[in-house]
Protein backbone atom coordinates (compact mmCIF):
# COMPACT_ATOMS: atom_id res chain seq x y z
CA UNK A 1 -7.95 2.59 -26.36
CA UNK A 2 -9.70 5.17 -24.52
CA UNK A 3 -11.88 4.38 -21.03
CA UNK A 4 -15.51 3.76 -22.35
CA UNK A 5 -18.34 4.99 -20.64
CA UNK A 6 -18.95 1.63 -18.73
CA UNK A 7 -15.20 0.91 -17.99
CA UNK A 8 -15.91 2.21 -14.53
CA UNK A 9 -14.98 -1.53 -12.77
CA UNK A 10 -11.62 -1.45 -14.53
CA UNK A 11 -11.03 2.45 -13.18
CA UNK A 12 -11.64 1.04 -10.17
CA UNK A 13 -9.24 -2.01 -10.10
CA UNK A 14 -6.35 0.55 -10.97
CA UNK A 15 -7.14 2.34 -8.01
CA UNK A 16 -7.15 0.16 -5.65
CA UNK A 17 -4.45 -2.50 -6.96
CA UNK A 18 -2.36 1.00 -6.70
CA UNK A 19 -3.66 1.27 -2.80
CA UNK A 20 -2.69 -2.48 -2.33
CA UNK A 21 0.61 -2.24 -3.77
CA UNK A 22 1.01 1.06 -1.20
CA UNK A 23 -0.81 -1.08 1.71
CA UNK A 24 1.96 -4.03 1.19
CA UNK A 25 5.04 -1.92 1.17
CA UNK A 26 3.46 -0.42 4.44
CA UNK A 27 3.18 -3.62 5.73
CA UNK A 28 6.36 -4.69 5.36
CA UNK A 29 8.48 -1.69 6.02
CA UNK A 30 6.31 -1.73 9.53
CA UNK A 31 6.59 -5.36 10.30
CA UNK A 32 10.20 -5.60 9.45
CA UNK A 33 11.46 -2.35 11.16
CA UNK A 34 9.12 -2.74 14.17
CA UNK A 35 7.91 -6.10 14.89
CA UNK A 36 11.00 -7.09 17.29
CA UNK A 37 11.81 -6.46 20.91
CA UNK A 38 15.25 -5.04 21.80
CA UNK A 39 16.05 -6.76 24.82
CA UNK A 40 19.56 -6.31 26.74
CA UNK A 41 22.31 -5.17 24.83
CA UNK A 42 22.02 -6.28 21.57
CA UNK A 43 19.04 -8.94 21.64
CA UNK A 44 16.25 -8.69 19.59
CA UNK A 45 13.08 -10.81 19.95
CA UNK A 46 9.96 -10.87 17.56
CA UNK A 47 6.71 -9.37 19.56
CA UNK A 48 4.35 -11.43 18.19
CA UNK A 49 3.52 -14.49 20.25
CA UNK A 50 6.41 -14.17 22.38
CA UNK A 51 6.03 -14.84 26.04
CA UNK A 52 8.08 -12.20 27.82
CA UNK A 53 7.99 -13.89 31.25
CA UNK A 54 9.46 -17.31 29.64
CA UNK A 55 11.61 -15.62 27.32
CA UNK A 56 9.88 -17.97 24.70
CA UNK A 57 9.55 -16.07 21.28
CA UNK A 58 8.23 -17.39 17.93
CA UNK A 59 10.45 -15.53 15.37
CA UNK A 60 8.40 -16.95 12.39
CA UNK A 61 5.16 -14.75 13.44
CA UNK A 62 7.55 -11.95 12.33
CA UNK A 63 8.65 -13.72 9.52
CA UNK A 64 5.27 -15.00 8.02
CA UNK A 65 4.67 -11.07 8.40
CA UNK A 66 7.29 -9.38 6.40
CA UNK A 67 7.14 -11.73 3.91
CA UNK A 68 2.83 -11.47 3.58
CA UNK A 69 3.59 -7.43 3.67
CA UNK A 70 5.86 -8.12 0.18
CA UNK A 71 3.49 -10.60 -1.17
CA UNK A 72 0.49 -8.25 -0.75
CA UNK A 73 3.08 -5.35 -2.58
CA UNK A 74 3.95 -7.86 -5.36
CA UNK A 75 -0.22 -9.01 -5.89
CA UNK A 76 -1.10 -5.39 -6.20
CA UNK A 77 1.52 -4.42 -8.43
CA UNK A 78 0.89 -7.66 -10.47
CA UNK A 79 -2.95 -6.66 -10.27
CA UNK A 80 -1.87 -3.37 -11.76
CA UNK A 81 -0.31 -5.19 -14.69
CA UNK A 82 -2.99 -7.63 -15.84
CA UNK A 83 -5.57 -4.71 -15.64
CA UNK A 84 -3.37 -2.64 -18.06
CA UNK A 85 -3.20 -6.05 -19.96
CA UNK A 86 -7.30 -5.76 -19.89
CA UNK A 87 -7.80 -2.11 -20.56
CA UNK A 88 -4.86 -2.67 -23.80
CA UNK A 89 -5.98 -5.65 -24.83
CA UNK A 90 -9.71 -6.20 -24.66
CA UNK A 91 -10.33 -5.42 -28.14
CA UNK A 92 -8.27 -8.29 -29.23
CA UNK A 93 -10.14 -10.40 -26.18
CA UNK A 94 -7.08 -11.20 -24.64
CA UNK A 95 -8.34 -9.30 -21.34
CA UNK A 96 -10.23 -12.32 -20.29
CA UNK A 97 -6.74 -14.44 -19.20
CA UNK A 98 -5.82 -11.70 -17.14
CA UNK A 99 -9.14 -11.36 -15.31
CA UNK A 100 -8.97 -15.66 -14.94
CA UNK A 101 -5.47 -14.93 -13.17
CA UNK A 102 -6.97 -11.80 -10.84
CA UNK A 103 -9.80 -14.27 -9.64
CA UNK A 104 -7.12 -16.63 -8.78
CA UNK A 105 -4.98 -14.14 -6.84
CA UNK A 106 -7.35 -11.62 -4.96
CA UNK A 107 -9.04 -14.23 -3.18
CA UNK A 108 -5.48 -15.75 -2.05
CA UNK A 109 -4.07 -12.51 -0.98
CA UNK A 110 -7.33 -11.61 0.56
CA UNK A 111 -6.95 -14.86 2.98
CA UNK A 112 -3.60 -14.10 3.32
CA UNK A 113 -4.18 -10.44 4.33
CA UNK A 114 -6.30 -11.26 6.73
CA UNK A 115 -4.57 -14.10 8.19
CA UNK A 116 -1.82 -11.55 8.36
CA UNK A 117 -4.20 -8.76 10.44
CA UNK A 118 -5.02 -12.13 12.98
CA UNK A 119 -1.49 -13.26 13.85
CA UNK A 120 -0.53 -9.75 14.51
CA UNK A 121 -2.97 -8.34 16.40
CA UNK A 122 -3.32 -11.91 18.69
CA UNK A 123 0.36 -12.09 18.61
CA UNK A 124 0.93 -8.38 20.14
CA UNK A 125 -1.87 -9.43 22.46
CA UNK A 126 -0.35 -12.76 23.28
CA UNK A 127 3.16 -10.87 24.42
CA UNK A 128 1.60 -7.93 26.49
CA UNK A 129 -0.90 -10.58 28.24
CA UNK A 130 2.18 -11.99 29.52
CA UNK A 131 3.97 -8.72 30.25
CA UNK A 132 4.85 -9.52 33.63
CA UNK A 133 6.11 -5.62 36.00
CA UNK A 134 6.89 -7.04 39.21
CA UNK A 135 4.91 -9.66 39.35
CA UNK A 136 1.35 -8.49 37.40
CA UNK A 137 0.53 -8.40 34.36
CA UNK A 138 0.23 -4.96 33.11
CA UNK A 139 -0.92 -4.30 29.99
CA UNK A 140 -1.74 -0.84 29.65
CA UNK A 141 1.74 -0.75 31.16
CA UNK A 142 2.82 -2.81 28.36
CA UNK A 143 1.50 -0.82 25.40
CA UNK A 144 3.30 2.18 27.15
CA UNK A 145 6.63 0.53 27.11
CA UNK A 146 6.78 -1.37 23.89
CA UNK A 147 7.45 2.09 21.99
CA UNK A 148 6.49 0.03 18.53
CA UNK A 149 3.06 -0.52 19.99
CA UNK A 150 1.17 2.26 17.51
CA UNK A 151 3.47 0.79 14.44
CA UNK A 152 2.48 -2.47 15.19
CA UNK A 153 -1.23 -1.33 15.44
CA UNK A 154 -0.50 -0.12 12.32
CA UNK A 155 0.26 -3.36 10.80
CA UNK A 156 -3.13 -4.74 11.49
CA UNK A 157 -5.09 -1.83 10.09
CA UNK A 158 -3.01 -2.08 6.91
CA UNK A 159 -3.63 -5.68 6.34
CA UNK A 160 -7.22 -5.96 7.46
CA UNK A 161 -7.69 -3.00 4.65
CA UNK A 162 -5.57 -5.29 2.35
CA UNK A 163 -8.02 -7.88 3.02
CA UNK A 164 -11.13 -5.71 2.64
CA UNK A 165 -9.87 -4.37 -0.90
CA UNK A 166 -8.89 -7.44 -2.27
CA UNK A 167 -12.58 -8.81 -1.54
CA UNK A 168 -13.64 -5.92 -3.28
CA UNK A 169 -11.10 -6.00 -6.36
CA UNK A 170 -12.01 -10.26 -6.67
CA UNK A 171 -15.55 -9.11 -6.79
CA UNK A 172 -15.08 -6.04 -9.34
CA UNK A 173 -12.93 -8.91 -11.61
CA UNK A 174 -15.65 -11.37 -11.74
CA UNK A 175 -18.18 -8.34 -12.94
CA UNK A 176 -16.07 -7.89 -15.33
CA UNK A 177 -15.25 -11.62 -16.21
CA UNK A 178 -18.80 -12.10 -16.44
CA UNK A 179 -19.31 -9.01 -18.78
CA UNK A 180 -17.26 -10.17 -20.94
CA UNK A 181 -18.55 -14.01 -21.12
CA UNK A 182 -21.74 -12.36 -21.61
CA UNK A 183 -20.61 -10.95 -24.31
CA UNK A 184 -19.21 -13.88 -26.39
CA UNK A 185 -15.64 -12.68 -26.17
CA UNK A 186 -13.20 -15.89 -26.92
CA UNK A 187 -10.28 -16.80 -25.60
């Protein structure tokens, strides 16, 4: 089955559940490679909501991170599926399942995704508002001396994204959900 002149929600949801997948893998290869503190010889402390001047650090920030970043690379690749389900199946109205399951998960991964972009960027701002040089608190100084400060940066523009397209793709499903209730297809 060929795209149809009014297919263009579906054209969309490939795109960007192809972005997401590409957005989670970025995610987590950031997080994971650059979301801890070497510290001494061979210490290494997550960034996010650690309290350098304590030496108090939350290792499941970094944790809750990595594991979001493959969870939002899993949903869009998953997302991918169920729309080739749709665009293969819809004759046979068996496209309607997989846009009940895509209504379930966008909105999910969308909270997630966000919630993500929030402990990240208040977590890297929790540990350089305690980046104590000598007795101030420097953080300019800090964001010149972490050198995964951009990476991490990075992190929260990927998963706010993540968050903003998976809005999008739960509203382009329920379009289409509604299309096709509209007209009469059975399940």
């Amino acid at each position: 089955m060929a795209f149809a002149h009014d297919s263009g929600f579906l054209k969309a949801d490939f795109v960007m559940s192809t972005i997401l997948a590409l957005l989670g893998f970025i995610i987590f290869g950031t997080m994971s490679r650059n979301s801890y503190w070497e510290f001494g010889n061979s210490q290494r402390f997550c960034l996010l909501l650690g309290n350098p001047r304590t030496m108090t650090f939350h290792s499941s920030a970094c944790g809750f991170t990595n594991t979001i970043g493959f969870l939002i690379a899993a949903g869009g690749i998953a997302l991918f599926a169920m729309d080739f389900v749709t665009w293969k199946r819809s004759e046979r109205f068996k496209g309607k399942r997989a846009s009940v399951a895509a209504l379930l998960i966008a909105p999910t991964l969308c909270f997630f995704s966000f919630a993500t972009a929030i402990v990240i960027g208040t977590g890297i701002k929790t540990f350089c508002n305690n980046y104590d040089v000598g007795g101030t608190i420097e953080y300019d100084r800090c964001k010149s001396e972490v050198t995964n400060f951009q990476a991490i940066q990075t992190g929260v523009g990927a998963s706010a994204v993540a968050g903003f397209l998976f809005a999008f793709y739960g509203y382009s499903e329920y379009i289409q959900y509604r299309q096709r209730h509209i007209n009469g297809d059975k399940w």
